[in-house]
Protein backbone atom coordinates (compact mmCIF):
# COMPACT_ATOMS: atom_id res chain seq x y z
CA UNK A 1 178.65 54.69 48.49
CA UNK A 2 180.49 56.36 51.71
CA UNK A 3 180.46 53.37 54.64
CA UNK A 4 180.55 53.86 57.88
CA UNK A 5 184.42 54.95 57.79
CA UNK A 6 184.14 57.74 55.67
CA UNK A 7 181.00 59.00 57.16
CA UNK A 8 182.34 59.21 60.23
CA UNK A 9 185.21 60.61 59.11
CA UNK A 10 183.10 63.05 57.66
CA UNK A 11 181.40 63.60 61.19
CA UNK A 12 184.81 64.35 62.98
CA UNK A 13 186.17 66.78 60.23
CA UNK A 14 182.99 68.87 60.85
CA UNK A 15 182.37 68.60 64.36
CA UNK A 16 184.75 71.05 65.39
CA UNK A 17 183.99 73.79 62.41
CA UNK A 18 179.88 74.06 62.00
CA UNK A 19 178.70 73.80 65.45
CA UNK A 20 177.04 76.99 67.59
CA UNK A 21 177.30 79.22 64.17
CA UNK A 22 174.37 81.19 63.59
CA UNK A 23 172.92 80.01 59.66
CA UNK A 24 172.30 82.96 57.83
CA UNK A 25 171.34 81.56 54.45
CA UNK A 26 169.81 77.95 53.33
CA UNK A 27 169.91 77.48 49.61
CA UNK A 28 168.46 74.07 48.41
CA UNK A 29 169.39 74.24 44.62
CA UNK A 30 168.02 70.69 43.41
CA UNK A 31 164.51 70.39 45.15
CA UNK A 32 164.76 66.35 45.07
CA UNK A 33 167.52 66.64 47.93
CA UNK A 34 164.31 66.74 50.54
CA UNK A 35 162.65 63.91 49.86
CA UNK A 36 159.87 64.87 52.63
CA UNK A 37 159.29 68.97 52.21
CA UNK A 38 159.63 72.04 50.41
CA UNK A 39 162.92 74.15 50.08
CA UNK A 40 160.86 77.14 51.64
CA UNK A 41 159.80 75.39 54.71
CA UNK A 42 162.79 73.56 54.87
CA UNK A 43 164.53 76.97 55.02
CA UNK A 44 162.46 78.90 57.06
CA UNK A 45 162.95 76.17 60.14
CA UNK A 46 166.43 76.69 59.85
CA UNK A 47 167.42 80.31 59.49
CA UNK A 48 168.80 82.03 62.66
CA UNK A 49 169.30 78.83 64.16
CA UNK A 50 172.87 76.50 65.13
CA UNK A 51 173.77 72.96 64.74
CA UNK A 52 174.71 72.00 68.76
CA UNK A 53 175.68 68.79 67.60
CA UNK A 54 176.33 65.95 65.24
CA UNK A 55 176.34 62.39 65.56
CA UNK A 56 176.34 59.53 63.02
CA UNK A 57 174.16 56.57 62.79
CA UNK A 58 175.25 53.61 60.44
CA UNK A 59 175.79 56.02 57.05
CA UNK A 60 173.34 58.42 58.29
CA UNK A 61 175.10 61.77 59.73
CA UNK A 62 172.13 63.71 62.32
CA UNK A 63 173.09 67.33 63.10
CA UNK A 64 171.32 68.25 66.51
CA UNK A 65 169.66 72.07 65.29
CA UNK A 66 168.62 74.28 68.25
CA UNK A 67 164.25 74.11 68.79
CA UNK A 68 164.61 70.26 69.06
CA UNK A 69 164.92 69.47 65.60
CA UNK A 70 167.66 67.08 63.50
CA UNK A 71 168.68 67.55 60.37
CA UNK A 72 169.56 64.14 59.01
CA UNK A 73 171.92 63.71 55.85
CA UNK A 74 172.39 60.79 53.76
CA UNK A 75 175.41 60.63 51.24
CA UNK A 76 174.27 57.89 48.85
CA UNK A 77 176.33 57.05 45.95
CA UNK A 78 178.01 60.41 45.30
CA UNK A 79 177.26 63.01 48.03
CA UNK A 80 180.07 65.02 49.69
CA UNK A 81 179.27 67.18 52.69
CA UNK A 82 182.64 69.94 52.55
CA UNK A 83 183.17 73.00 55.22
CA UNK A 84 184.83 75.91 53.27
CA UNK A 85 186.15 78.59 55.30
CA UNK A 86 185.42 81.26 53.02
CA UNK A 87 182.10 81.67 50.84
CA UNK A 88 184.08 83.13 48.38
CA UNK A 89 185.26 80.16 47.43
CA UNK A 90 183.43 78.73 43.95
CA UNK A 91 181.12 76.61 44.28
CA UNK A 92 181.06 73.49 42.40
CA UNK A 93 178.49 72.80 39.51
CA UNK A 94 177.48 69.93 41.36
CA UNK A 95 176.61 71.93 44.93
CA UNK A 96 172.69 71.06 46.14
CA UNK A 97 172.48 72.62 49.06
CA UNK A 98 174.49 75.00 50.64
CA UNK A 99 174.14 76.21 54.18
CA UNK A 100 176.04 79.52 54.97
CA UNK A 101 176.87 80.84 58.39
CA UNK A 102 177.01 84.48 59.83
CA UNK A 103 180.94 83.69 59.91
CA UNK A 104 181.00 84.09 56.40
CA UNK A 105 181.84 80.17 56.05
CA UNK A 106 179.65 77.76 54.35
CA UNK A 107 178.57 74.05 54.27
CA UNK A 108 177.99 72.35 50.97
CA UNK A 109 176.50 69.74 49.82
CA UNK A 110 177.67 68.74 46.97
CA UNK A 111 176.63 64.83 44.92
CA UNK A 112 177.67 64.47 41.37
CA UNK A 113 174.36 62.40 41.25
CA UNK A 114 172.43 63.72 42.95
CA UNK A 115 170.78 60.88 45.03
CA UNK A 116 171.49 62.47 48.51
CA UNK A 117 168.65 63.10 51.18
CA UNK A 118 168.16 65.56 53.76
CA UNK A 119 165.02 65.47 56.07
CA UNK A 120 164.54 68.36 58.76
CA UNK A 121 162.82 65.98 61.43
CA UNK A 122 161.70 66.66 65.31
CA UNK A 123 164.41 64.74 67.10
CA UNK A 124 164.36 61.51 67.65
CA UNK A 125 161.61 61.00 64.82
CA UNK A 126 162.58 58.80 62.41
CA UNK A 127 159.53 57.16 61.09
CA UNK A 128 159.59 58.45 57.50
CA UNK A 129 163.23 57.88 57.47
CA UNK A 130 162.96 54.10 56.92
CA UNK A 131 166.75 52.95 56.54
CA UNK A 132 167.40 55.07 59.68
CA UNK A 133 164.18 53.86 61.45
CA UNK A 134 165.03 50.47 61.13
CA UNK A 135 168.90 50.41 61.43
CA UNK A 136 170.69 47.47 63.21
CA UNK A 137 173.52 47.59 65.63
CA UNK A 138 176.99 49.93 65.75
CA UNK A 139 179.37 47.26 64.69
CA UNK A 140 182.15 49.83 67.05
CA UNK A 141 179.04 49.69 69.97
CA UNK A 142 179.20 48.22 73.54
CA UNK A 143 176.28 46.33 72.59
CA UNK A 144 177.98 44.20 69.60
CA UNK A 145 179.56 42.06 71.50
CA UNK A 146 181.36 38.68 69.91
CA UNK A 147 178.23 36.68 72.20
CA UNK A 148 175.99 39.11 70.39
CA UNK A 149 177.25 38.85 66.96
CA UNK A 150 177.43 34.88 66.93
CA UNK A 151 173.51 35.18 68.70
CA UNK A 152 172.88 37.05 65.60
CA UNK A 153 174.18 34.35 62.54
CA UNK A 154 172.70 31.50 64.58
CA UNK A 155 170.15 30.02 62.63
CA UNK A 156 170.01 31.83 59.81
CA UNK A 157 170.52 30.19 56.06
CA UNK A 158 170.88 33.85 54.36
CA UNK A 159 174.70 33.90 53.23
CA UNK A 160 177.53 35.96 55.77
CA UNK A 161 177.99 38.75 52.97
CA UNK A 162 174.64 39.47 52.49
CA UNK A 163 173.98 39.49 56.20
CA UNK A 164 176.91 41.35 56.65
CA UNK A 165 175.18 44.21 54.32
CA UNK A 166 171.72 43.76 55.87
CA UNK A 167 171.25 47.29 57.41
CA UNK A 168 168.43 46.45 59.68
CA UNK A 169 171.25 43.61 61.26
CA UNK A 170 174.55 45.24 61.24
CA UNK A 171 174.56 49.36 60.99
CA UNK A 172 177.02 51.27 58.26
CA UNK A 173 178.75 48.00 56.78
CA UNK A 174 179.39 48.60 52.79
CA UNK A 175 180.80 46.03 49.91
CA UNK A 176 184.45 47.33 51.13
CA UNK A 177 184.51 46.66 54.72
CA UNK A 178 182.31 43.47 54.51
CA UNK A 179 184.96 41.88 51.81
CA UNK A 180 188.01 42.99 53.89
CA UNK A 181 186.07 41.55 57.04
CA UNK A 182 185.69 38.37 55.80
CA UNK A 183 189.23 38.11 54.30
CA UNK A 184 190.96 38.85 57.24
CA UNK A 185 189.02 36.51 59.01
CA UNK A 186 189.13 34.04 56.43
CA UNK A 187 186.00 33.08 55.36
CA UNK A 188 184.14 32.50 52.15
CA UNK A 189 181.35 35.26 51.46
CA UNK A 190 179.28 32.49 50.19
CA UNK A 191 178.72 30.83 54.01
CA UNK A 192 175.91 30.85 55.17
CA UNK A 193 175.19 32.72 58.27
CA UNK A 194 174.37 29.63 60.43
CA UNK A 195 177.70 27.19 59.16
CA UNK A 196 179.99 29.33 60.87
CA UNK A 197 181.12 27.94 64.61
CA UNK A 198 181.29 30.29 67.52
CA UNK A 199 185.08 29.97 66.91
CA UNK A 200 185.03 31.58 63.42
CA UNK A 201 182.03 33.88 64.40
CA UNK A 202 184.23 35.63 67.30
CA UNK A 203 187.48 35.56 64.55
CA UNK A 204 184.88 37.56 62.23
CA UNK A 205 183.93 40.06 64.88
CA UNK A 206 187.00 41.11 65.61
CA UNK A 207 187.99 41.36 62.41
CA UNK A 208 184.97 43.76 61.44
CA UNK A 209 186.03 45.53 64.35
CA UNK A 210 189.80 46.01 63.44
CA UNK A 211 188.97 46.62 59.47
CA UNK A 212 186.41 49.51 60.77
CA UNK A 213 188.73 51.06 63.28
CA UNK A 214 191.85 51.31 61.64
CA UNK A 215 189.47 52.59 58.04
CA UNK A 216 188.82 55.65 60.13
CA UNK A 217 192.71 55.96 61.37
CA UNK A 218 193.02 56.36 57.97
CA UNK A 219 190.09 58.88 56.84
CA UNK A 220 188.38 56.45 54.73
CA UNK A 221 188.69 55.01 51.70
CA UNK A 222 188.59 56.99 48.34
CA UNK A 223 188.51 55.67 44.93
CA UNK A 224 186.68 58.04 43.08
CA UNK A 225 184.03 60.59 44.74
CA UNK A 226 184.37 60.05 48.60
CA UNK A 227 186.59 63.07 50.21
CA UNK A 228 186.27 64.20 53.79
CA UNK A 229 184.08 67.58 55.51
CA UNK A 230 187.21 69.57 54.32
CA UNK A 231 187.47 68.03 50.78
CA UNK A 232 190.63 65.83 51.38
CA UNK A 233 191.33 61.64 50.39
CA UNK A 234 191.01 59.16 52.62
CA UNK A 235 193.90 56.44 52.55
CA UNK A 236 192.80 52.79 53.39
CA UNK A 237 192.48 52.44 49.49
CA UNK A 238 196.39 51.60 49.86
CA UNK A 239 195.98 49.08 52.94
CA UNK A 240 193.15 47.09 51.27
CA UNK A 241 193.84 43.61 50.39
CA UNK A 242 191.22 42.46 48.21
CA UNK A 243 188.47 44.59 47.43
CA UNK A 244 188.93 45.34 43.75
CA UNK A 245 192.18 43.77 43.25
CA UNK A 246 190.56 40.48 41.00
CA UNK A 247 193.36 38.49 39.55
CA UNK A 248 196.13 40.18 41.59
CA UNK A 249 198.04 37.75 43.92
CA UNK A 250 196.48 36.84 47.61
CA UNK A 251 198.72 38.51 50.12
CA UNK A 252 198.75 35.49 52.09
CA UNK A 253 198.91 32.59 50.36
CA UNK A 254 200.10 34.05 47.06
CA UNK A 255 197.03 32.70 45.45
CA UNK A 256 194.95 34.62 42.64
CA UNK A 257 192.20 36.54 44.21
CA UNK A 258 188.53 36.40 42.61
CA UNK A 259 185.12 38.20 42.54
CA UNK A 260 181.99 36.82 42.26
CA UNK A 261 178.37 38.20 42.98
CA UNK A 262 176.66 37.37 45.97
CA UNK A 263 173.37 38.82 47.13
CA UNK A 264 173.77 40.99 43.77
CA UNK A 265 177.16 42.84 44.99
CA UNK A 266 180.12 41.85 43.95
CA UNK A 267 182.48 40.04 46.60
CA UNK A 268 186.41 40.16 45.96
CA UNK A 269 188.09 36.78 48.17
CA UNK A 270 191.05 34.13 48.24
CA UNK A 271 189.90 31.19 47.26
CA UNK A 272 192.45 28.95 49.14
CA UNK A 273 192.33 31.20 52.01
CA UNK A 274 188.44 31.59 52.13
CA UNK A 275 187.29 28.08 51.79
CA UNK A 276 183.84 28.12 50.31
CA UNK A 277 183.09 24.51 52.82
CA UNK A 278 183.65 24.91 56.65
């Protein structure tokens, strides 16, 4: 599934292409895409009118649609959203929606598994949208702040990967950026939330902070279905250190990395360099 990286890598390929473009055309081709209306409403809402903006929240991408309305998008496991500058272009087999502008361009959503979501909400409501409605902090935010962060593990027995993944705690954070995290701050996904000292709390916030920043320097990572709004690869697949690279050798201590599951998702770490005991 896209993390926060690649969706908002996603956001800033598109911002400058789809915005103040009239949308001529709204085809929803698999009806399960809107899990909260019907293709004809859905399109009727929509036709004549421009996305002003678009913002992301955690792996949620919002366009801002003129009438006071948002049109929120969520990737899941296999969902691309690509801008092609010319509808002539052919469309993939796997398109579901595809939203076509008086410029003769065309947005598409495309999802090989077709999981993906769009909802066509008033703005600002988010009720039936309950991972958005619920969604934790910005990690890259003001507001998480290392006094925040270490606020936010204190006292709580639930182990640092799975918090790390909790969505209603921390907003965007995937098995990718939570492993590389963790690594680079060296400790062991197994922790639990509340072992770690304000010391090794502020080391991890930085480090989710670095990980996630220089991830979207790079487009995002792409092993498989993730490309960006104008169907490229991201590249921090060839900066990661240990997220799917079981048995390969620890770049820092020359160690042999492992995987284990933890909270159900697989975690990739250095044994020597993550110590599983504070």
């Amino acid at each position: 599934m896209p993390e926060l990286p690649e969706i908002e890598t996603i956001r800033r390929s598109l911002l400058p292409v789809v915005l103040r473009k009239p949308i001529e055309s709204v085809e929803i081709l698999v009806p399960r895409i809107l899990p909260h209306g019907r293709a004809e409403d859905f399109t009727a809402r929509l036709l004549g009118r421009s996305f002003l903006d678009l913002k992301r929240r955690g792996k949620y991408l919002i366009f801002s649609v003129q009438g006071g309305l948002e049109l929120v998008a969520h990737l899941r496991m296999t969902g691309r959203l690509i801008y092609y500058s010319d509808a002539g272009i052919p469309r993939s087999r796997h398109a579901s929606a595809v939203f076509s502008f008086r410029s003769r361009d065309e947005l598409r959503f495309e999802d090989l598994r077709k999981f993906g979501t769009l909802d066509l909400v008033p703005q600002g409501e988010y009720q039936t949208i309950h991972g958005l409605y619920t969604m934790g902090v910005e990690p890259l935010s003001e507001e998480f702040t290392a006094d925040f962060f270490h606020r936010l593990l204190e006292g709580r027995q639930t182990r640092i990967k799975a918090l790390l993944l909790d969505q209603k705690k921390i907003a965007g954070l995937g098995n990718i950026y939570a492993d590389e995290s963790l690594f680079r701050a060296g400790i062991h996904p197994e922790r639990s939330a509340a072992s770690l000292t304000e010391a090794e709390a502020e080391r991890l916030h930085a480090a989710i902070q670095s990980v996630l920043t220089e991830a979207i320097a790079n487009q995002g990572t792409t092993f498989r279905d993730y490309r960006t709004g104008f169907g490229r690869e991201g590249s921090f697949q060839n900066r990661l250190q240990v997220y799917g690279k079981k048995g390969e050798n620890c770049p820092q201590c020359g160690g042999v990395l492992q995987y284990k599951k933890v909270g159900g998702r697989t975690s990739h770490f250095c044994p020597t360099c993550q110590k599983e005991e504070p």
